[in-house]
PDB file of N, CA and C in Angstrom:
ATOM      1  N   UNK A   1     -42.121 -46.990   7.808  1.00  0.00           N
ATOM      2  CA  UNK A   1     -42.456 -46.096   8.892  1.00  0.00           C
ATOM      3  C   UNK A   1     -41.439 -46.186  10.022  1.00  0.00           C
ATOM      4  N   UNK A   2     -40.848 -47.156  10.478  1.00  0.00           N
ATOM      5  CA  UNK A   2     -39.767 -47.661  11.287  1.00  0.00           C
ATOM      6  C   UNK A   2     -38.673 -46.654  10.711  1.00  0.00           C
ATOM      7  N   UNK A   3     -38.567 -46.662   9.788  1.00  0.00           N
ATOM      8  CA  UNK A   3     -37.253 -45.799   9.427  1.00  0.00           C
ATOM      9  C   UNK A   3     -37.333 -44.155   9.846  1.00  0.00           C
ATOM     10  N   UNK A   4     -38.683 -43.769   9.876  1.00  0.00           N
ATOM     11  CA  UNK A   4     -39.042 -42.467  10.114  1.00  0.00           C
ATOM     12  C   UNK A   4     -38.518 -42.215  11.340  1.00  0.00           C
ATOM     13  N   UNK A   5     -39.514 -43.279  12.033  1.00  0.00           N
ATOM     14  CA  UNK A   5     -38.976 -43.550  13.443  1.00  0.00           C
ATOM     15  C   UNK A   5     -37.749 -43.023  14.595  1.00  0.00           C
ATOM     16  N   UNK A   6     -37.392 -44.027  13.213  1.00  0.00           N
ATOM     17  CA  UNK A   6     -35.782 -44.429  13.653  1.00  0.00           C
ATOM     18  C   UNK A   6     -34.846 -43.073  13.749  1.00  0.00           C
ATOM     19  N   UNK A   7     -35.205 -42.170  12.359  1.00  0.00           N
ATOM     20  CA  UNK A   7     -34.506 -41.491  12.414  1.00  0.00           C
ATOM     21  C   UNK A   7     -34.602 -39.701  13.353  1.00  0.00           C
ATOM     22  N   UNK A   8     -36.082 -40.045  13.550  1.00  0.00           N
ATOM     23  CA  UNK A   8     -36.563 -38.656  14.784  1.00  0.00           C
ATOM     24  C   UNK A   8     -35.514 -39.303  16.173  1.00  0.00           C
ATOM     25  N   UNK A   9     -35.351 -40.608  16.450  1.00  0.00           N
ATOM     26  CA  UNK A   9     -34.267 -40.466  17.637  1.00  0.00           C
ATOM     27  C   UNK A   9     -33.264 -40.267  17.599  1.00  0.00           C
ATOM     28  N   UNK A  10     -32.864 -40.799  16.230  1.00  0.00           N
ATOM     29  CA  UNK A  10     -31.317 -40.008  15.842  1.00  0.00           C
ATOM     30  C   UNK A  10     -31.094 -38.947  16.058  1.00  0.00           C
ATOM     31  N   UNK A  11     -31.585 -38.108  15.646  1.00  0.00           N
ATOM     32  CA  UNK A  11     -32.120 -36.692  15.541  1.00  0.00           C
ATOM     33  C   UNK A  11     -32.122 -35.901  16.628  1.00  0.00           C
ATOM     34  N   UNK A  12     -32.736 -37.004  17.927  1.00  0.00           N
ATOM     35  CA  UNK A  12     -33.056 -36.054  18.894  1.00  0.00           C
ATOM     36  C   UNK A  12     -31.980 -36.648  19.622  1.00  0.00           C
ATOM     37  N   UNK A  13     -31.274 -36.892  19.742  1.00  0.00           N
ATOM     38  CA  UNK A  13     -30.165 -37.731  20.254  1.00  0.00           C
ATOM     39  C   UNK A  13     -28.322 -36.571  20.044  1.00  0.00           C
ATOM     40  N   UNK A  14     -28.542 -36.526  18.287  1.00  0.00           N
ATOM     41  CA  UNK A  14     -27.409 -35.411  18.456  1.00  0.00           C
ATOM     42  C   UNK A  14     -27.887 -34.315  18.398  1.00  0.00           C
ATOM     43  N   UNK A  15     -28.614 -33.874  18.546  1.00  0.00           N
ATOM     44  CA  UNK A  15     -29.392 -32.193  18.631  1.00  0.00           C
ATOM     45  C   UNK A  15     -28.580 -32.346  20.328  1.00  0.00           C
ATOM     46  N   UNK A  16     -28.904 -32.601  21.162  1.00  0.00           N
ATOM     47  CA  UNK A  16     -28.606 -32.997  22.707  1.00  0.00           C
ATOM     48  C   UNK A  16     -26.768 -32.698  22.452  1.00  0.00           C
ATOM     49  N   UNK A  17     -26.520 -33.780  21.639  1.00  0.00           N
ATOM     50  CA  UNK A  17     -24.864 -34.043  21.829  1.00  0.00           C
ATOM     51  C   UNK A  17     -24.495 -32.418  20.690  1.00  0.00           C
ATOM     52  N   UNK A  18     -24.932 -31.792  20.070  1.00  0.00           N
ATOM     53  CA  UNK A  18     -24.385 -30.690  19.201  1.00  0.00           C
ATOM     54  C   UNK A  18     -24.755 -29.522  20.237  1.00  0.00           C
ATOM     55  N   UNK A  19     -25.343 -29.987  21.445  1.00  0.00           N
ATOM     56  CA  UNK A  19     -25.416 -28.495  22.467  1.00  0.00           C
ATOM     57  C   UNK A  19     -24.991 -28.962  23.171  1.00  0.00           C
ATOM     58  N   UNK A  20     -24.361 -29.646  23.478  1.00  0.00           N
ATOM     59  CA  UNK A  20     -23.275 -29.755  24.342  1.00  0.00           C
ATOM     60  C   UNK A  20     -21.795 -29.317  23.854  1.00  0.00           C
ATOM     61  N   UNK A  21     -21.734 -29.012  22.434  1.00  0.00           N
ATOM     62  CA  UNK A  21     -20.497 -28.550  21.714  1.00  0.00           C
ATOM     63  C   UNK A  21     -19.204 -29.641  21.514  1.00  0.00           C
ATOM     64  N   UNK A  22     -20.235 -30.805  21.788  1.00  0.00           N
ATOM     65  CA  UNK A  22     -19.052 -32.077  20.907  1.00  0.00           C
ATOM     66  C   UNK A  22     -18.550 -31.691  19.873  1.00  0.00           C
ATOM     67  N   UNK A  23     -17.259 -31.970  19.783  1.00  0.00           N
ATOM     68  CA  UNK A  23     -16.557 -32.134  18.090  1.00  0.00           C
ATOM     69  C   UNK A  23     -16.482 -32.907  17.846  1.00  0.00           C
ATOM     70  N   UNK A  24     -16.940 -33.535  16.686  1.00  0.00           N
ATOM     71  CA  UNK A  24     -16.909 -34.799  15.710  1.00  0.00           C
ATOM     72  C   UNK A  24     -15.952 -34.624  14.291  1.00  0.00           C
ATOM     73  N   UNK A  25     -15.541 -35.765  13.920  1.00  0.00           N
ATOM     74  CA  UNK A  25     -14.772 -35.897  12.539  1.00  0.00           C
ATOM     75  C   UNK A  25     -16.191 -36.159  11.773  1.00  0.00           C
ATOM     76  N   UNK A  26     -15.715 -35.515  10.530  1.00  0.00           N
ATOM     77  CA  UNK A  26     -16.964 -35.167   9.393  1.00  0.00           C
ATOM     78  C   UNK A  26     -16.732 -37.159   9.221  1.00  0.00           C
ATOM     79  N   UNK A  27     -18.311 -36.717   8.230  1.00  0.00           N
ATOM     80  CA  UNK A  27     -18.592 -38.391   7.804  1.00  0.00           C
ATOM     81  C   UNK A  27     -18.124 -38.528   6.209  1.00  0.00           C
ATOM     82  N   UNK A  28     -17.558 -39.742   5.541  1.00  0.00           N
ATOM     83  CA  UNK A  28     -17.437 -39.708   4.121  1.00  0.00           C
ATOM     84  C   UNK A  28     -17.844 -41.100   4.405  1.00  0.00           C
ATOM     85  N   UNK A  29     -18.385 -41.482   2.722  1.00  0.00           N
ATOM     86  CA  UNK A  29     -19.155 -42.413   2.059  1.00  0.00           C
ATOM     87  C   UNK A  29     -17.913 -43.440   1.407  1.00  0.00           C
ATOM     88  N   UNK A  30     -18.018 -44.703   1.435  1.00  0.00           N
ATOM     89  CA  UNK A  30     -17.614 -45.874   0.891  1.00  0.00           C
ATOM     90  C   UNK A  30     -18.418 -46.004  -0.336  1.00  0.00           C
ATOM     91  N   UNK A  31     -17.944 -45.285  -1.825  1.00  0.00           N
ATOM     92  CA  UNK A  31     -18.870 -45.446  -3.086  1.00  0.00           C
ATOM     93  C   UNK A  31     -18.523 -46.569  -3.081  1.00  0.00           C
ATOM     94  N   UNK A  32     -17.694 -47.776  -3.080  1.00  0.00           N
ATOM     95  CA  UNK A  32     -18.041 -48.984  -3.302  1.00  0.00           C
ATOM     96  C   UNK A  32     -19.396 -49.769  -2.706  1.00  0.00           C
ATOM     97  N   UNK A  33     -19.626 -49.299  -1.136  1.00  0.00           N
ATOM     98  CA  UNK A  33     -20.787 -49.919  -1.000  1.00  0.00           C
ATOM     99  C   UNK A  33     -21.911 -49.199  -0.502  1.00  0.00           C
ATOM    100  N   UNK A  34     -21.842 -47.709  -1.193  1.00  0.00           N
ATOM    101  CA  UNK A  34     -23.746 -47.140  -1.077  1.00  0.00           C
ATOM    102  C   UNK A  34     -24.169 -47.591  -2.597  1.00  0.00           C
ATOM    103  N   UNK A  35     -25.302 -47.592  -1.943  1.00  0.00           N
ATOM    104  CA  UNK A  35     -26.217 -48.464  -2.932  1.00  0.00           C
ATOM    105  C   UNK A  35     -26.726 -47.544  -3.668  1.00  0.00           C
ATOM    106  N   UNK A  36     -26.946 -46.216  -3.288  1.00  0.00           N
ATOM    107  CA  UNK A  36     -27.768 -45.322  -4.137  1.00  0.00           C
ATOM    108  C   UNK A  36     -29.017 -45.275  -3.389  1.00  0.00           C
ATOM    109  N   UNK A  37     -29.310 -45.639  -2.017  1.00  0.00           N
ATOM    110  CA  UNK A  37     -30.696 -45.975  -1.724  1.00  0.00           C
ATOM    111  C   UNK A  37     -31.632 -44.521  -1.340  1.00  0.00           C
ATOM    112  N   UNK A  38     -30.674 -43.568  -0.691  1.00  0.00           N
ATOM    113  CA  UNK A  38     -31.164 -42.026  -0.738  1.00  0.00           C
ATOM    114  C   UNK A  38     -31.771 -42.196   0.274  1.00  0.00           C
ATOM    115  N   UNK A  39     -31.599 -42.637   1.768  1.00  0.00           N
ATOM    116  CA  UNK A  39     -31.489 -42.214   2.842  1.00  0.00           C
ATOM    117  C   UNK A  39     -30.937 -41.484   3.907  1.00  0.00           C
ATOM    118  N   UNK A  40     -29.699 -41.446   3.041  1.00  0.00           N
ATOM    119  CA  UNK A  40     -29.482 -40.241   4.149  1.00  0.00           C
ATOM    120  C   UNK A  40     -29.468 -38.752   3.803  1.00  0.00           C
ATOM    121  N   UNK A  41     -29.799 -38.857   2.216  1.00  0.00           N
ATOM    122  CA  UNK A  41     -30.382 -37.484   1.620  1.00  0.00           C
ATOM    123  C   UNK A  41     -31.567 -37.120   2.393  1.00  0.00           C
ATOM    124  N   UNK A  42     -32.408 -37.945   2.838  1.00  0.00           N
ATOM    125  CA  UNK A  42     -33.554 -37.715   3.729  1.00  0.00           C
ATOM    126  C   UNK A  42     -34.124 -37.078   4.997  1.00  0.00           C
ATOM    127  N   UNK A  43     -32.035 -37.187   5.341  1.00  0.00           N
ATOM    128  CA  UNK A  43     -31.812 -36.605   6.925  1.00  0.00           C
ATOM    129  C   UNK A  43     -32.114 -34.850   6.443  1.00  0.00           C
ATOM    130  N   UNK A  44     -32.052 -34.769   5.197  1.00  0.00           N
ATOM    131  CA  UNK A  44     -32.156 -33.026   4.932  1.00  0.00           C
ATOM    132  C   UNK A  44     -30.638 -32.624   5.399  1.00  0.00           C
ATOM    133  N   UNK A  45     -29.535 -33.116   5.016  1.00  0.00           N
ATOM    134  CA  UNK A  45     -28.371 -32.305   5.976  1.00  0.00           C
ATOM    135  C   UNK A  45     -27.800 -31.860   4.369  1.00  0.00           C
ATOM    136  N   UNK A  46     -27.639 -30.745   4.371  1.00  0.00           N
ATOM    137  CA  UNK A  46     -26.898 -29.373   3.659  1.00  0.00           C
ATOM    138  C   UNK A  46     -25.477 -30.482   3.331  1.00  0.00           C
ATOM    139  N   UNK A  47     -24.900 -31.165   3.902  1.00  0.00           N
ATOM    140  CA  UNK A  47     -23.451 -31.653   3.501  1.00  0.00           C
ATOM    141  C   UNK A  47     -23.418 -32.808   2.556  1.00  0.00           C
ATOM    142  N   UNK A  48     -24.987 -33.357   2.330  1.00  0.00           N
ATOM    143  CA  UNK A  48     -24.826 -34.470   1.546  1.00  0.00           C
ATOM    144  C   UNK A  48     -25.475 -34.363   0.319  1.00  0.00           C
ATOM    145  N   UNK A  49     -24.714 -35.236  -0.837  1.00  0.00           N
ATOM    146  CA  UNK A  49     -25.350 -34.580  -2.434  1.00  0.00           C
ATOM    147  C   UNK A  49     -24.805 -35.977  -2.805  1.00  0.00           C
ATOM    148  N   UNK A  50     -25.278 -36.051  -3.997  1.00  0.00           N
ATOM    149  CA  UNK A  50     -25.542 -37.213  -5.402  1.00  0.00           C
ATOM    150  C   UNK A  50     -24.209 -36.927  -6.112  1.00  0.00           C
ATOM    151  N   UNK A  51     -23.564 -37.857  -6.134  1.00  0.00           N
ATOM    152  CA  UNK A  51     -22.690 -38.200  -7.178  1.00  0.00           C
ATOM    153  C   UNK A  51     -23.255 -38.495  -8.750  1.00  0.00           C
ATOM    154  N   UNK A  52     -22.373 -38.087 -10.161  1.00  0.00           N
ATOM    155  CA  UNK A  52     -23.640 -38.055 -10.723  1.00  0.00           C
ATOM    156  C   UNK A  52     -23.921 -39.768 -11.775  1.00  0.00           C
ATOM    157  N   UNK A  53     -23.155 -40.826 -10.467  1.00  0.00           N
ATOM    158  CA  UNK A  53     -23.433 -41.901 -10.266  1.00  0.00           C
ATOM    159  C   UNK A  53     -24.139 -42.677  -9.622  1.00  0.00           C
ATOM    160  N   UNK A  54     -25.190 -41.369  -8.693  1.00  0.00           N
ATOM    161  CA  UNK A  54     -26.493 -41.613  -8.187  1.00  0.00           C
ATOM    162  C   UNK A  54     -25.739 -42.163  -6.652  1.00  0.00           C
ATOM    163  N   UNK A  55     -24.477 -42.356  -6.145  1.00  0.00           N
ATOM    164  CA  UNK A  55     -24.051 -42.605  -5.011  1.00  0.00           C
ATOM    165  C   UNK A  55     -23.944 -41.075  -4.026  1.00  0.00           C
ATOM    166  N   UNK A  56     -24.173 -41.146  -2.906  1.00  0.00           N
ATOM    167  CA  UNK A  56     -24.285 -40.363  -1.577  1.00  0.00           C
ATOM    168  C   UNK A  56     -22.689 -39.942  -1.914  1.00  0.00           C
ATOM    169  N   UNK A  57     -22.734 -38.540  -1.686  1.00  0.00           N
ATOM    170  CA  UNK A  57     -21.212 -37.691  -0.862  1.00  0.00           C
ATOM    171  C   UNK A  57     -21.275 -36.772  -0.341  1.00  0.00           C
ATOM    172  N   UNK A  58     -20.530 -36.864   0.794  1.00  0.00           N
ATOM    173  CA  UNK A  58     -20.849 -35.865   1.858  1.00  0.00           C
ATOM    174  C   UNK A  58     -19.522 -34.996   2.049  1.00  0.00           C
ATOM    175  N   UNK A  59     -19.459 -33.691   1.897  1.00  0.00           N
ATOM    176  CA  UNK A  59     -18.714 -32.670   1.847  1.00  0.00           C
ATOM    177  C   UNK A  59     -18.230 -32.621   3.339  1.00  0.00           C
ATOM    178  N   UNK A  60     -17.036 -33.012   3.332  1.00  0.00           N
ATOM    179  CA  UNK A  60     -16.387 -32.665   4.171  1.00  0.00           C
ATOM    180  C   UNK A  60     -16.493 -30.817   5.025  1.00  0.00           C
ATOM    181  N   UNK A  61     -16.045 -29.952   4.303  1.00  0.00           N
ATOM    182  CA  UNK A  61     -16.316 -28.990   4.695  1.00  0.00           C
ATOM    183  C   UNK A  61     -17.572 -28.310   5.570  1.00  0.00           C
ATOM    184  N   UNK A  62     -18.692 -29.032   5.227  1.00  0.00           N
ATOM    185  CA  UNK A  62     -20.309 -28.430   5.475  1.00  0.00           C
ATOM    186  C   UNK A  62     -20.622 -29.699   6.734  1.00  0.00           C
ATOM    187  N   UNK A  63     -19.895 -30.969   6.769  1.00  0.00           N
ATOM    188  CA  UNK A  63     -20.276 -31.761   7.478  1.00  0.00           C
ATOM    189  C   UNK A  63     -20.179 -31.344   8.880  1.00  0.00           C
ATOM    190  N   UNK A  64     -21.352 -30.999  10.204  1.00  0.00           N
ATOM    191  CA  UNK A  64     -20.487 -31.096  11.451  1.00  0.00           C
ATOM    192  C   UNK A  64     -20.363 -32.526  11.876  1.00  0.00           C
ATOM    193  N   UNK A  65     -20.248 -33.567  11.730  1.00  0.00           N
ATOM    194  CA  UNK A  65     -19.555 -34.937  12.110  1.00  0.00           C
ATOM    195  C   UNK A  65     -20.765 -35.240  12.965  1.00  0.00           C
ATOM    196  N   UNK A  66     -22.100 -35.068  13.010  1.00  0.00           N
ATOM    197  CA  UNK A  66     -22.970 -35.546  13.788  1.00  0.00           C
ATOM    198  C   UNK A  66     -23.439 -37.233  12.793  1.00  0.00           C
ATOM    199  N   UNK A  67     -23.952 -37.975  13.735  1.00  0.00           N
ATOM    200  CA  UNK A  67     -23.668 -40.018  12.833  1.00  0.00           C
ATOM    201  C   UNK A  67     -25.031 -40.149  12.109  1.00  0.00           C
ATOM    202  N   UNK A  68     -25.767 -39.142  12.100  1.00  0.00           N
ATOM    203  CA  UNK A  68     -27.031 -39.376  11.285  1.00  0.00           C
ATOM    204  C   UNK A  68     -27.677 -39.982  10.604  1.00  0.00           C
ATOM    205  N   UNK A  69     -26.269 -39.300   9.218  1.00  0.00           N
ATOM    206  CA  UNK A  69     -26.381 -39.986   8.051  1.00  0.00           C
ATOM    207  C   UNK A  69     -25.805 -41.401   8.159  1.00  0.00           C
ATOM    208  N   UNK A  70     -24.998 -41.711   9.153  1.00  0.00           N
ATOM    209  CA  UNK A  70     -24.502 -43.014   9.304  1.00  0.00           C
ATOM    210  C   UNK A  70     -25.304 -43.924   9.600  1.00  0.00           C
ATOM    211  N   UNK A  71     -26.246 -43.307  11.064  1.00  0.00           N
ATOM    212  CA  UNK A  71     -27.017 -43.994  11.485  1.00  0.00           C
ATOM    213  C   UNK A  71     -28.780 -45.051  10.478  1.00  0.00           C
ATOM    214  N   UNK A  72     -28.875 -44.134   9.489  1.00  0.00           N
ATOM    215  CA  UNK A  72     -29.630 -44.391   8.256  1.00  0.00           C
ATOM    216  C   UNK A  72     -29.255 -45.195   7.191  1.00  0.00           C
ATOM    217  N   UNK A  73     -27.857 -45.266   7.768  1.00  0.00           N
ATOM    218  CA  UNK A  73     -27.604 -45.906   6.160  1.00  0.00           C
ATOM    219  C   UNK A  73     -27.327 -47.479   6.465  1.00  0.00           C
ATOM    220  N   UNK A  74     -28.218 -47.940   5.858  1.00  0.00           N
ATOM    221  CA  UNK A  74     -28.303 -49.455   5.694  1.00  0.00           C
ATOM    222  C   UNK A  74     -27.509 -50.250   4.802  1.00  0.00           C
ATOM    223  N   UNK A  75     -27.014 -49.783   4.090  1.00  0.00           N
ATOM    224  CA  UNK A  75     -25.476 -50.400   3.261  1.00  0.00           C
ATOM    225  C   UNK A  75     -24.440 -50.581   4.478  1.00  0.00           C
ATOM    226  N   UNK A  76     -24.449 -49.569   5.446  1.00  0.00           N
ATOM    227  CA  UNK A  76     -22.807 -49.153   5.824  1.00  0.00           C
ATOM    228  C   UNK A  76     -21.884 -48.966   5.135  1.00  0.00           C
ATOM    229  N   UNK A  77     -22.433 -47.657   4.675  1.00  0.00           N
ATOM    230  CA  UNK A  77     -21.025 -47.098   3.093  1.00  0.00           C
ATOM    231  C   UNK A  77     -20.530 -45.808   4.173  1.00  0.00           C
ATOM    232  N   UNK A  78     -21.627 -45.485   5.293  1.00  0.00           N
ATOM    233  CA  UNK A  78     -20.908 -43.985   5.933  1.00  0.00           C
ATOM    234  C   UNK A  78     -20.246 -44.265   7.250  1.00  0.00           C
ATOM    235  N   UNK A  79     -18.817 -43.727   6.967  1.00  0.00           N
ATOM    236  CA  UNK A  79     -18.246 -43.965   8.075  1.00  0.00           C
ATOM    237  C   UNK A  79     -17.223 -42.424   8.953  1.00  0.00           C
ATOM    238  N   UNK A  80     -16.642 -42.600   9.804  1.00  0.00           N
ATOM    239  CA  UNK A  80     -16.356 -41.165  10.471  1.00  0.00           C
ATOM    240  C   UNK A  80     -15.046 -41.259   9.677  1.00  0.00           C
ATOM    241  N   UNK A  81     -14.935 -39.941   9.293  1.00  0.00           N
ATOM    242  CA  UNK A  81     -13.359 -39.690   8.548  1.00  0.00           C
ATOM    243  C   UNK A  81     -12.404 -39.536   9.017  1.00  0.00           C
ATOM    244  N   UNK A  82     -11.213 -40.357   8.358  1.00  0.00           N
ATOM    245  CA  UNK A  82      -9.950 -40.652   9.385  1.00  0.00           C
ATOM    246  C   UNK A  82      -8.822 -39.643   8.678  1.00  0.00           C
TER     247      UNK A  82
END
């Protein structure tokens, strides 16, 4: 339930920072260390999909660089793209 939590402040946190018209660098995934745990599929964001190694990837293109999915992910496989 903490995680639910957790992630409605995320949430309401860059909703705030995406109307303000921040630009962010999109997020990509470290397949060495997502686990497959499918949390940040949870965030519902359109940019992230299943490898069909059951690991998180997040499309650069569709990503707006908000830390969401970062913020959820308990591996630390998501990081801002350099």
């Amino acid at each position: 339930m903490d995680d639910l939590k957790d992630m409605d402040k995320a949430i309401s946190r860059i909703e705030v920072a995406l109307k303000k018209g921040e630009k962010r660098n999109p997020r990509q995934v470290d397949p060495e260390t997502c686990t497959g745990c499918n949390m940040c599929l949870q965030t519902g964001c359109p940019a992230i999909s299943l490898t069909p190694e059951g690991k998180a990837r997040i499309d650069a293109v569709v990503c707006n660089g908000c830390p969401i999915c970062q913020q959820v992910c308990k591996a630390g496989a998501i990081h801002e793209a350099t």
